[in-house]
Protein backbone atom coordinates (compact mmCIF):
# COMPACT_ATOMS: atom_id res chain seq x y z
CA UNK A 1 0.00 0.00 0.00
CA UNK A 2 2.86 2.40 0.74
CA UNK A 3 4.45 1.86 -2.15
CA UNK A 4 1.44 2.28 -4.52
CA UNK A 5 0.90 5.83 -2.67
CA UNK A 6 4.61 6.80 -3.16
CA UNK A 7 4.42 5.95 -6.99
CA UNK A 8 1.19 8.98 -7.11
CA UNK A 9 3.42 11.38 -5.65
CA UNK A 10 4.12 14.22 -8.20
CA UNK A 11 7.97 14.04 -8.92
CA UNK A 12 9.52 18.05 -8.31
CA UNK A 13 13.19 18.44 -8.83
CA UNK A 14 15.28 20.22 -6.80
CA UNK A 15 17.45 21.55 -9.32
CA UNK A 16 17.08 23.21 -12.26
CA UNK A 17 18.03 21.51 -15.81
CA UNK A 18 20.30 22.97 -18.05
CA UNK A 19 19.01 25.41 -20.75
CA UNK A 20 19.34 24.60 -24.15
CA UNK A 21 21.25 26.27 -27.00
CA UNK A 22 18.58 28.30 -29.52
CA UNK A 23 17.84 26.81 -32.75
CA UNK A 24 20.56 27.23 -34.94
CA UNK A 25 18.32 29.39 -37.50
CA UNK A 26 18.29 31.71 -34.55
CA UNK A 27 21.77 32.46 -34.09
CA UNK A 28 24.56 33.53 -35.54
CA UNK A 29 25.52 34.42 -38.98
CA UNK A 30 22.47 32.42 -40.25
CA UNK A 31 19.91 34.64 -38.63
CA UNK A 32 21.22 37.62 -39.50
CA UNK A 33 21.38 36.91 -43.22
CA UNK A 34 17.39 35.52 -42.76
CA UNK A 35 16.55 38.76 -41.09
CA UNK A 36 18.54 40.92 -43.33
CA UNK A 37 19.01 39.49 -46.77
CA UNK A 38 16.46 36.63 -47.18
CA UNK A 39 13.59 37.76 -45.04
CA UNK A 40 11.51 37.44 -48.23
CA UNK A 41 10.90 36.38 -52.13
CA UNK A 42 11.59 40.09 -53.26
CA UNK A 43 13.98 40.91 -50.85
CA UNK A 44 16.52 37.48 -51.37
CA UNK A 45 16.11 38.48 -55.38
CA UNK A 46 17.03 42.03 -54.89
CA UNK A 47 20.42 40.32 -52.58
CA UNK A 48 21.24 37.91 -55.17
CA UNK A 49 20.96 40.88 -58.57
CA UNK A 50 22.81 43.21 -55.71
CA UNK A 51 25.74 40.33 -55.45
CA UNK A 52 25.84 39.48 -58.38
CA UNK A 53 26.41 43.70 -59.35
CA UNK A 54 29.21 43.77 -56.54
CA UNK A 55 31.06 40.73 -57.89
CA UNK A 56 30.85 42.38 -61.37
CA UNK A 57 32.61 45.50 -59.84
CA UNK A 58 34.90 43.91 -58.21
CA UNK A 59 35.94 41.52 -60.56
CA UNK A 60 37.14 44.46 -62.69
CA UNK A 61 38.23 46.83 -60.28
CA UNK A 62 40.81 44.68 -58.22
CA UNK A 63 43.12 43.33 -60.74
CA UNK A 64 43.54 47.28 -61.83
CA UNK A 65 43.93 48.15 -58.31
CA UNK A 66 45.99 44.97 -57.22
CA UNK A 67 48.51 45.34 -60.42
CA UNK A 68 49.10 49.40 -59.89
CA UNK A 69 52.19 50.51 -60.97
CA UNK A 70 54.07 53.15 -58.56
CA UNK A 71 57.72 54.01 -59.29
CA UNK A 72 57.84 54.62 -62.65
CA UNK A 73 58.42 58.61 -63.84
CA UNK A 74 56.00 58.46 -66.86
CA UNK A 75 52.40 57.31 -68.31
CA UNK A 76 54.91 55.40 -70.85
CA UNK A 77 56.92 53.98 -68.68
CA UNK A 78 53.91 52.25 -66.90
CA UNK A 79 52.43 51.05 -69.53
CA UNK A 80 55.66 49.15 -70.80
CA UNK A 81 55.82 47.93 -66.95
CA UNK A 82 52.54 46.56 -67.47
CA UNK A 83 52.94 44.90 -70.66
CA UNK A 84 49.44 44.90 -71.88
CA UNK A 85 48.30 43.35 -68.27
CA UNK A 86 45.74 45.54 -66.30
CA UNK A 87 47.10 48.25 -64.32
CA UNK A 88 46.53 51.37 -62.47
CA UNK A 89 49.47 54.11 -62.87
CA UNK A 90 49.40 55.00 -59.39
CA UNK A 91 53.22 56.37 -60.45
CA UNK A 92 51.13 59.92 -60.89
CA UNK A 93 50.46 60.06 -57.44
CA UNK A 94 53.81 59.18 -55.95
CA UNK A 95 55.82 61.72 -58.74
CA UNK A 96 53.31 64.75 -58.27
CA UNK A 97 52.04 64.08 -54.79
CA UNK A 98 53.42 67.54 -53.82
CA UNK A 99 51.78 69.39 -56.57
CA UNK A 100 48.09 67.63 -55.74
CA UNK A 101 48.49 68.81 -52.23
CA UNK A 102 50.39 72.18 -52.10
CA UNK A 103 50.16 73.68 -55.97
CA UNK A 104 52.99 73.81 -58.30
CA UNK A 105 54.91 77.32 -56.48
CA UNK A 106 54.45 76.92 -52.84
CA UNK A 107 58.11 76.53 -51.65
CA UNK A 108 59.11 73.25 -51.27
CA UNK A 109 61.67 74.25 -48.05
CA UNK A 110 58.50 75.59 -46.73
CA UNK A 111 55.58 72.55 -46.54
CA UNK A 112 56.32 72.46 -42.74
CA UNK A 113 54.23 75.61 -42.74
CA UNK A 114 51.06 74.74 -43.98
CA UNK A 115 51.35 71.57 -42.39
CA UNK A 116 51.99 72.97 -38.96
CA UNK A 117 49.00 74.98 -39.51
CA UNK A 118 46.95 71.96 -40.15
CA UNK A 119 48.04 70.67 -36.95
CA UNK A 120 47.17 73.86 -34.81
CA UNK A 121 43.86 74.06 -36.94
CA UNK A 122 42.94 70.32 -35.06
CA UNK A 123 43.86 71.65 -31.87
CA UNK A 124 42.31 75.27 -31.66
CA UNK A 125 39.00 72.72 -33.53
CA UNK A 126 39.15 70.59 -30.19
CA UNK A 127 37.19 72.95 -27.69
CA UNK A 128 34.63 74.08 -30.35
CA UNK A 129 33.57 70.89 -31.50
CA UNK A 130 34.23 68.51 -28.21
CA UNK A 131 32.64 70.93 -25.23
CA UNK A 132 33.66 69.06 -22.50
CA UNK A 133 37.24 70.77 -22.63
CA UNK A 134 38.04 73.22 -20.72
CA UNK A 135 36.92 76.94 -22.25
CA UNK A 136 40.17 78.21 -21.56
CA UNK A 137 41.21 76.72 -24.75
CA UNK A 138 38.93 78.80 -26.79
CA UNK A 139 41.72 81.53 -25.87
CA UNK A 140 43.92 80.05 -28.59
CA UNK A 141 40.97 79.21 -30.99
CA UNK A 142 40.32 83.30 -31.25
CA UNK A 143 44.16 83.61 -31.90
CA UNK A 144 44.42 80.47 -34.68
CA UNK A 145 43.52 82.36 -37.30
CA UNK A 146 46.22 84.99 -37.27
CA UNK A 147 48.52 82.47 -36.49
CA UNK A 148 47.79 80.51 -39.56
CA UNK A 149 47.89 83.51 -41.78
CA UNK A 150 51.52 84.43 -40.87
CA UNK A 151 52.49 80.74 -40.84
CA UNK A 152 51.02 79.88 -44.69
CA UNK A 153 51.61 83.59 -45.96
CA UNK A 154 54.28 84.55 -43.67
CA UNK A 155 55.63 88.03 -44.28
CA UNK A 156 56.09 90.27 -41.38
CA UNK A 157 54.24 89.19 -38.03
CA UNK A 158 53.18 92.60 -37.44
CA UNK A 159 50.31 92.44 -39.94
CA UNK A 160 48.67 89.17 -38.16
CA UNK A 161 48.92 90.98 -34.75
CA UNK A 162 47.70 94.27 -35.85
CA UNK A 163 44.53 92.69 -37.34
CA UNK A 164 44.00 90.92 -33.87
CA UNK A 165 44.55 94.17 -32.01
CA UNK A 166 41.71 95.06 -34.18
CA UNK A 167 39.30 92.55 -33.41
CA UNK A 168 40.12 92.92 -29.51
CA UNK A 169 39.25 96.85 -29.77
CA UNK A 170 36.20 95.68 -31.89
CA UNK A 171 35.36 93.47 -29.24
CA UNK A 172 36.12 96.12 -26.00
CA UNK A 173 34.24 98.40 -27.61
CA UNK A 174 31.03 96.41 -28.19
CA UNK A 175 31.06 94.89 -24.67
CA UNK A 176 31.45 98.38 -23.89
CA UNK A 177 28.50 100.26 -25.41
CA UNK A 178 26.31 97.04 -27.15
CA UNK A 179 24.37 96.69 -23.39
CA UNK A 180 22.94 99.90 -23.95
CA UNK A 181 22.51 99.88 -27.91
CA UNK A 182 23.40 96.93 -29.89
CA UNK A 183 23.60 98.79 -33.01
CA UNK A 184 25.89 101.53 -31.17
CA UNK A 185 27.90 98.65 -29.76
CA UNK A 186 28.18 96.83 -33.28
CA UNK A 187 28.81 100.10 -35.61
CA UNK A 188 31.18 101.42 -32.90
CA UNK A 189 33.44 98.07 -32.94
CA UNK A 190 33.55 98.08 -36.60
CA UNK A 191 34.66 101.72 -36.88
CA UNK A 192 37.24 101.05 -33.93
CA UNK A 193 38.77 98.26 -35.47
CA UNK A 194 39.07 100.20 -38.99
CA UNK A 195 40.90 102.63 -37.11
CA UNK A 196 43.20 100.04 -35.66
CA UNK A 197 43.85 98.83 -38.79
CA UNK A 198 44.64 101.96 -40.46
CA UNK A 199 46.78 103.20 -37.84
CA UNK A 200 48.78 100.15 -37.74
CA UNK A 201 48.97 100.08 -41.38
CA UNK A 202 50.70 103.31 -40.83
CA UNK A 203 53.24 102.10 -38.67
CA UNK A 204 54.34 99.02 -40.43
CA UNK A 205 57.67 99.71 -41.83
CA UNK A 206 57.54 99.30 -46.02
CA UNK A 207 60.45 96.81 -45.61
CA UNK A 208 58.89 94.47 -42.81
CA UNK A 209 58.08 91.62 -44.90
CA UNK A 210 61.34 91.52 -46.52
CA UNK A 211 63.09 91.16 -43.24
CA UNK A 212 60.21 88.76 -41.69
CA UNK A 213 61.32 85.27 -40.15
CA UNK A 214 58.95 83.92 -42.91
CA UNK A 215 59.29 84.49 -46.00
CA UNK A 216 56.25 85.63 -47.67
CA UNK A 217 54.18 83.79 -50.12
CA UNK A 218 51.77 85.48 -52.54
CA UNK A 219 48.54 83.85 -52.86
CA UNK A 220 48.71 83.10 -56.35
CA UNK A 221 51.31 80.56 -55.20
CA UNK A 222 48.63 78.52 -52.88
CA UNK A 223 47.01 75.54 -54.82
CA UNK A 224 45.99 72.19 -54.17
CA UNK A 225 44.46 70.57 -51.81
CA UNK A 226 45.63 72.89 -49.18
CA UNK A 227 43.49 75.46 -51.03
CA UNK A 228 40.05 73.49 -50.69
CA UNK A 229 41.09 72.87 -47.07
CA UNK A 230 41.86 76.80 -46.53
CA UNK A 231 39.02 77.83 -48.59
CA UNK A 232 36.51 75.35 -46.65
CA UNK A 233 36.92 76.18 -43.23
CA UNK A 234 37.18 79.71 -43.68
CA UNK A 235 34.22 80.54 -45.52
CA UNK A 236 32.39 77.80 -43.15
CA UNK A 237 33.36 79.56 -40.07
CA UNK A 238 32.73 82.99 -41.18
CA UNK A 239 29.05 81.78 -42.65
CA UNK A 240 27.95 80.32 -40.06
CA UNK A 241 27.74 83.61 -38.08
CA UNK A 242 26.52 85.45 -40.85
CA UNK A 243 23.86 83.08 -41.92
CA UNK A 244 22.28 83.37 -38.09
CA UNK A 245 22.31 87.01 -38.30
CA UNK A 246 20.41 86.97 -41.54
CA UNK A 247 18.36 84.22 -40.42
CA UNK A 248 17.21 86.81 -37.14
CA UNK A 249 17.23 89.97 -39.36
CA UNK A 250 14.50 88.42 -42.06
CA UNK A 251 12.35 87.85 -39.01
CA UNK A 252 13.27 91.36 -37.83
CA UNK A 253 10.36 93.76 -36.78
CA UNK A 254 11.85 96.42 -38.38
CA UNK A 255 10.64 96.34 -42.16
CA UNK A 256 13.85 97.40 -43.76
CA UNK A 257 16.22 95.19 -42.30
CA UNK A 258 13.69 92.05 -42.75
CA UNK A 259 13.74 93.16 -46.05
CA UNK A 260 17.30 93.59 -47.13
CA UNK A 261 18.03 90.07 -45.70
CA UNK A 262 15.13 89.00 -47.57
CA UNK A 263 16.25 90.41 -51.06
CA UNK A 264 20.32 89.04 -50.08
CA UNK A 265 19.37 85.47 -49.38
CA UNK A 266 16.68 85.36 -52.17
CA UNK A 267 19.37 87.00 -54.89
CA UNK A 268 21.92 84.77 -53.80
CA UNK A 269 19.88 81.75 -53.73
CA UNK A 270 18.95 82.33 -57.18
CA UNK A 271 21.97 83.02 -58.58
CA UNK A 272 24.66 79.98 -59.38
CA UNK A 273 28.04 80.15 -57.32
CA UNK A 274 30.16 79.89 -60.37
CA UNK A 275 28.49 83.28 -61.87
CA UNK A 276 29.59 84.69 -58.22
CA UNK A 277 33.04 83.59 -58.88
CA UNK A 278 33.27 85.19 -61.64
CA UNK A 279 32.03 88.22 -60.41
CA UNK A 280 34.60 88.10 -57.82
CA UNK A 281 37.10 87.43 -60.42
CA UNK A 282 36.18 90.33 -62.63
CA UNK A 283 34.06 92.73 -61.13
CA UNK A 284 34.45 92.61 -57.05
CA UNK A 285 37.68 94.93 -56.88
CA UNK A 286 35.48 97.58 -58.63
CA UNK A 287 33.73 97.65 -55.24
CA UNK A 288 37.20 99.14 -53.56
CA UNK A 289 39.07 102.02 -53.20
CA UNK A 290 40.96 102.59 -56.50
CA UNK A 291 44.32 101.72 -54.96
CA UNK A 292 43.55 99.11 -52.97
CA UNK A 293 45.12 95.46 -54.25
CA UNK A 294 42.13 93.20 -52.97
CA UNK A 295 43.53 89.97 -53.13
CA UNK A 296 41.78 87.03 -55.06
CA UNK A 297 41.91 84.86 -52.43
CA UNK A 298 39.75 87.27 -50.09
CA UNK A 299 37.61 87.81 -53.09
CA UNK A 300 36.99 84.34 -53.34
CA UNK A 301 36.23 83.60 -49.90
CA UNK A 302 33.96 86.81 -49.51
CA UNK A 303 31.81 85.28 -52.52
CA UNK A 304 31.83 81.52 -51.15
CA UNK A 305 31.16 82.89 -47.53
CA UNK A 306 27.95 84.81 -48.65
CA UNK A 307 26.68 82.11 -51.14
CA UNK A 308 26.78 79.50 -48.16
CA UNK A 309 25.32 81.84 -45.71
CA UNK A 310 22.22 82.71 -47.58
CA UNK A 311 21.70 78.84 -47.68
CA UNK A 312 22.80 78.75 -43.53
CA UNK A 313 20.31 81.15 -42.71
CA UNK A 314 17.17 79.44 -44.36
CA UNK A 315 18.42 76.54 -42.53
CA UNK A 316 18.20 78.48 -38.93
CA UNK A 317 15.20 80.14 -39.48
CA UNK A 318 13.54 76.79 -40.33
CA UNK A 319 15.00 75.95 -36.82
CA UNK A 320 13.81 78.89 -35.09
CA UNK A 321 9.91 78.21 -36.71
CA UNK A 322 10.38 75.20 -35.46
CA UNK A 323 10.49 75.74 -31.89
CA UNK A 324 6.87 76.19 -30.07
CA UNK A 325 5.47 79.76 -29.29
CA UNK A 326 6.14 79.26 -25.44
CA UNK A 327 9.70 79.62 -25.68
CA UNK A 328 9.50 83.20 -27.01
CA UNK A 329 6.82 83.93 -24.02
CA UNK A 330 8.84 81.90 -21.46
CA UNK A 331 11.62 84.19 -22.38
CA UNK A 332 9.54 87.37 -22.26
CA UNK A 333 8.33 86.24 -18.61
CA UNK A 334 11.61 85.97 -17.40
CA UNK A 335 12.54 89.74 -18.24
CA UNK A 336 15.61 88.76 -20.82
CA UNK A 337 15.76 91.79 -23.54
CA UNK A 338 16.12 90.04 -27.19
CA UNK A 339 19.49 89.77 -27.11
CA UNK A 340 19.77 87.87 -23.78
CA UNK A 341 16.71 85.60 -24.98
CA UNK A 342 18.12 84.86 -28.32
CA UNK A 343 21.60 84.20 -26.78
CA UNK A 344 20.40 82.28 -23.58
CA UNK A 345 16.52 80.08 -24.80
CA UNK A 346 16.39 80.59 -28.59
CA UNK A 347 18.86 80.28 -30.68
CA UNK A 348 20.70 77.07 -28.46
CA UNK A 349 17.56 75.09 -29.24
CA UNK A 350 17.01 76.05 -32.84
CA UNK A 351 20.84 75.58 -33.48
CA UNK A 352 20.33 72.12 -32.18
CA UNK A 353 17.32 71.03 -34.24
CA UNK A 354 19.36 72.59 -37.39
CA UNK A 355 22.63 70.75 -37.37
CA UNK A 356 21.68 68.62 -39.83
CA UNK A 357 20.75 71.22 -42.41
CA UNK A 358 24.41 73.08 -41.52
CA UNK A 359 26.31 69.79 -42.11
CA UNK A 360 24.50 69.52 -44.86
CA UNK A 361 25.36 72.68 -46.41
CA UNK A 362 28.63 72.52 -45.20
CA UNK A 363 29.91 69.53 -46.89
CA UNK A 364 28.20 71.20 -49.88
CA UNK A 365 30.05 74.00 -49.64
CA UNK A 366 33.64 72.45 -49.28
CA UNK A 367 33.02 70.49 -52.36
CA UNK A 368 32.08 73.61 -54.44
CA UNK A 369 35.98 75.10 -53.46
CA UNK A 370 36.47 72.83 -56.49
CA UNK A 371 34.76 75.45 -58.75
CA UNK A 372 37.66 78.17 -58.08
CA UNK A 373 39.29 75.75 -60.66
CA UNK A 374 37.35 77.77 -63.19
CA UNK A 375 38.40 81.35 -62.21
CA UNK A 376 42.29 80.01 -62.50
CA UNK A 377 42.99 79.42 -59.01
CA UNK A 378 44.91 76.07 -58.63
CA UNK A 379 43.11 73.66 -56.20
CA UNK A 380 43.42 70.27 -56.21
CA UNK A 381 40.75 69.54 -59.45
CA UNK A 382 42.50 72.54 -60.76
CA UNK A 383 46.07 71.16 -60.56
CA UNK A 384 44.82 67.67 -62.32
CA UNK A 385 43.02 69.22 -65.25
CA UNK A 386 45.64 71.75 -65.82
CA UNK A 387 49.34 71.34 -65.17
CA UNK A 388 49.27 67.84 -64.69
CA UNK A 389 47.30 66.61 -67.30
CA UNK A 390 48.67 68.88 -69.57
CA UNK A 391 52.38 67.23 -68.92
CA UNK A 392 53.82 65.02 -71.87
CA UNK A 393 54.58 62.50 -69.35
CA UNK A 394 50.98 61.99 -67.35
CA UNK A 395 48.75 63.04 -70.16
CA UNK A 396 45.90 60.26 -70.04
CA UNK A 397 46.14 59.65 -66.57
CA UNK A 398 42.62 60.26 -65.50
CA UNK A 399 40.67 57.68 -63.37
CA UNK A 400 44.15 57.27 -60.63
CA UNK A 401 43.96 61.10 -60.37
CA UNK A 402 40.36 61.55 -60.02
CA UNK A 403 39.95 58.95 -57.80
CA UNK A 404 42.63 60.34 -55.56
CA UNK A 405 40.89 63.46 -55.44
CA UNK A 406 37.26 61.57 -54.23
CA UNK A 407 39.32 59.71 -51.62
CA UNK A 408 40.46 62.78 -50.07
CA UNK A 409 37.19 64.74 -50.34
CA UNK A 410 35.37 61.60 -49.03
CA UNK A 411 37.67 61.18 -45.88
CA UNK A 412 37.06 64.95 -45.25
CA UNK A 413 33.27 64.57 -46.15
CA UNK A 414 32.44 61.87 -43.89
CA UNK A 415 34.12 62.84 -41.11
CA UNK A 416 32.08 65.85 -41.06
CA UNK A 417 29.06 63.77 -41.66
CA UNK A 418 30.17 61.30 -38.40
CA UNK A 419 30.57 64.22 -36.32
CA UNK A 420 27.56 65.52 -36.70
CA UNK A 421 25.61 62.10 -36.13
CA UNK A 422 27.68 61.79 -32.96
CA UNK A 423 27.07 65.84 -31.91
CA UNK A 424 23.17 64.84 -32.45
CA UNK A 425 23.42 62.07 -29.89
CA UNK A 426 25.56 63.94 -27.74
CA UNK A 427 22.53 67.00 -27.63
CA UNK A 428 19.90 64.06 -27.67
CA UNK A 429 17.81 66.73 -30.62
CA UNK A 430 15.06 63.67 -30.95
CA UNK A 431 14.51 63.94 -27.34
CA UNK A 432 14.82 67.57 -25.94
């Protein structure tokens, strides 16, 4: 009897079993290429005609690649290297490599120059882009500019420190009087740095660039890819500015300053860049004093650095519509003066919903520098369709120096492009 009533006892187990691996369709590379490239009947043809496109590519792209010539002197000399095989003439890019990045007249003895300044440009970069470093650094960001003038034009170091001195009584002044009156402060800054600048023009000695530490380099002589770089992140960083202040005068009270940035961005909007390069070319030292020697590398950048900030500016005021009604009244409860409420509420939020729009533009913008090629300035498209190409020895040599000239932009592109993915999750703009 005792043993029929132990037999009806439910069995429980006192420890617990093991837990089996997932089905291996679950797991692993399998899954992921179920999920991803064979989820369905459309999407597993669409992998298969997308292989089968790859392997095509590839197929005829590696053996050029993999059998790429680079120590010969000549397009000849390659080809008889090659023997008929495949080949890329990478030789090009190994013989002219100092042409494609720093023009055809920029001192050889003097490369350390721009390449220092590339180096500082990183570093003064840092604590603008990455703002958990300490704002002290910004100190040396204000200066970079006038440092990387005198190092990449050199000259006499007087003219890079009387142009600061000029923006520091520009900015005394306006801290000065701009509480009171911003458009005091503002006109008064301008009109104090002007006399800076004249004054100190007055007291630079005629023969200080002859006896400068560095010896000066017209910009005539600036070319390659230096020159996109150069061009790039100054007209960026002056636009940017300049497209926010146009984006806050068209929704100005006051009629005519709506409407002059109204008629600006509109104009330039409609109007191609490479028609304002020419202008710049031709008809911007019209604009000056009769004996004033604009130079056509300010000319350029001038042109670039309005074209991009009409575009900018659109950008922030779609920002600034963006952001609800109760953050203009919020700001008007708190007593703030426009100014103070643009500065402190506004303009931080609609700056954060707009980065997009200024990457965007931005990357734009530093592949149009390859248009100065046109007005006869010698970037880096400019060097391969002209002095290069032209050579007896590298004439046909097309698809090793274009494609050099993608890879570079590319690298520079998509950086930008990963920055400002990253600077979006850092500000959390889906969330706040």
């Amino acid at each position: 009897m005792s043993d029929t009533h132990a037999q009806t006892v439910a069995f429980v187990r006192e420890t617990e079993i093991p837990p089996a691996p997932p089905p291996g369709r679950e797991t692993g590379v399998y899954k992921w290429m179920r999920e991803n490239l064979f989820s369905s009947i459309p999407n597993s043809i669409l992998t298969i005609v997308a292989l089968a496109l790859i392997y095509s590519l590839l197929s005829g792209t590696l053996p050029w690649l993999l059998n790429g010539v680079w120590n010969t002197s000549s397009l000849q000399e390659c080809r008889e290297v090659l023997d008929g095989q495949v080949g890329a003439c990478f030789s090009v890019l190994t013989e002219r490599w100092n042409q494609l990045l720093y023009g055809f007249k920029y001192p050889v003895e003097e490369y350390w120059r721009p390449n220092l300044a590339l180096l500082l440009l990183l570093i003064a970069l840092a604590p603008v882009l990455f703002f958990d470093l300490p704002r002290k650094l910004l100190a040396f960001t204000a200066v970079y500019p006038f440092i990387a003038f005198w190092l990449i034009w050199g000259g006499s170091i007087l003219v890079p420190i009387v142009a600061l001195l000029g923006f520091v009584a520009a900015g005394v002044v306006f801290q000065k009087y701009g509480k009171g009156s911003f458009a005091v402060g503002f006109f008064g800054g301008i009109l104090a740095a002007i006399v800076v600048w004249n004054v100190g023009g007055f007291l630079i000695p005629e023969g200080a660039s002859e006896n400068a530490m560095l010896a000066a380099v017209p910009s005539r002589d600036l070319g390659g890819f230096m020159l996109n770089m150069m061009l790039g992140v100054t007209c960026v960083s002056l636009s940017v500015p300049l497209g926010i202040a146009l984006a806050l005068g068209r929704q100005s009270s006051m009629p005519l300053i709506k409407w002059i940035c109204v008629v600006f961005i509109e104009f330039v909007r409609g109007v191609p860049l490479i028609t304002l390069l020419f202008v710049a070319s031709v008809m911007l030292s019209y604009f000056f004093p009769p004996d004033a020697t604009v130079d056509l590398f300010l000319r350029v950048v001038i042109m670039i650095t309005l074209f991009s900030s009409a575009y900018i500016a659109e950008v922030i005021r779609g920002g600034l519509a963006a952001l609800p009604k109760g953050q203009y009244e919020a700001a008007d409860s708190l007593g703030l003066d426009y100014p103070q409420a643009m500065r402190l509420i506004i303009l931080p939020q609609a700056l954060k919903i707009s980065i997009p729009g200024i990457v965007n533009v931005a990357v734009g913008l530093f592949k149009d520098t390859t248009l100065v090629s046109v007005i006869s300035m010698f970037d880096l498209v400019g060097m391969i369709r002209g002095p290069i190409l032209a050579s007896t020895e590298w004439n046909g040599v097309y698809w090793e120096l274009l494609g050099f000239a993608a890879f570079l932009f590319f690298v520079v592109c998509y950086g930008i492009s990963q920055y400002s993915q990253w600077l979006e999750r850092r500000l959390a703009t889906d969330h706040r």
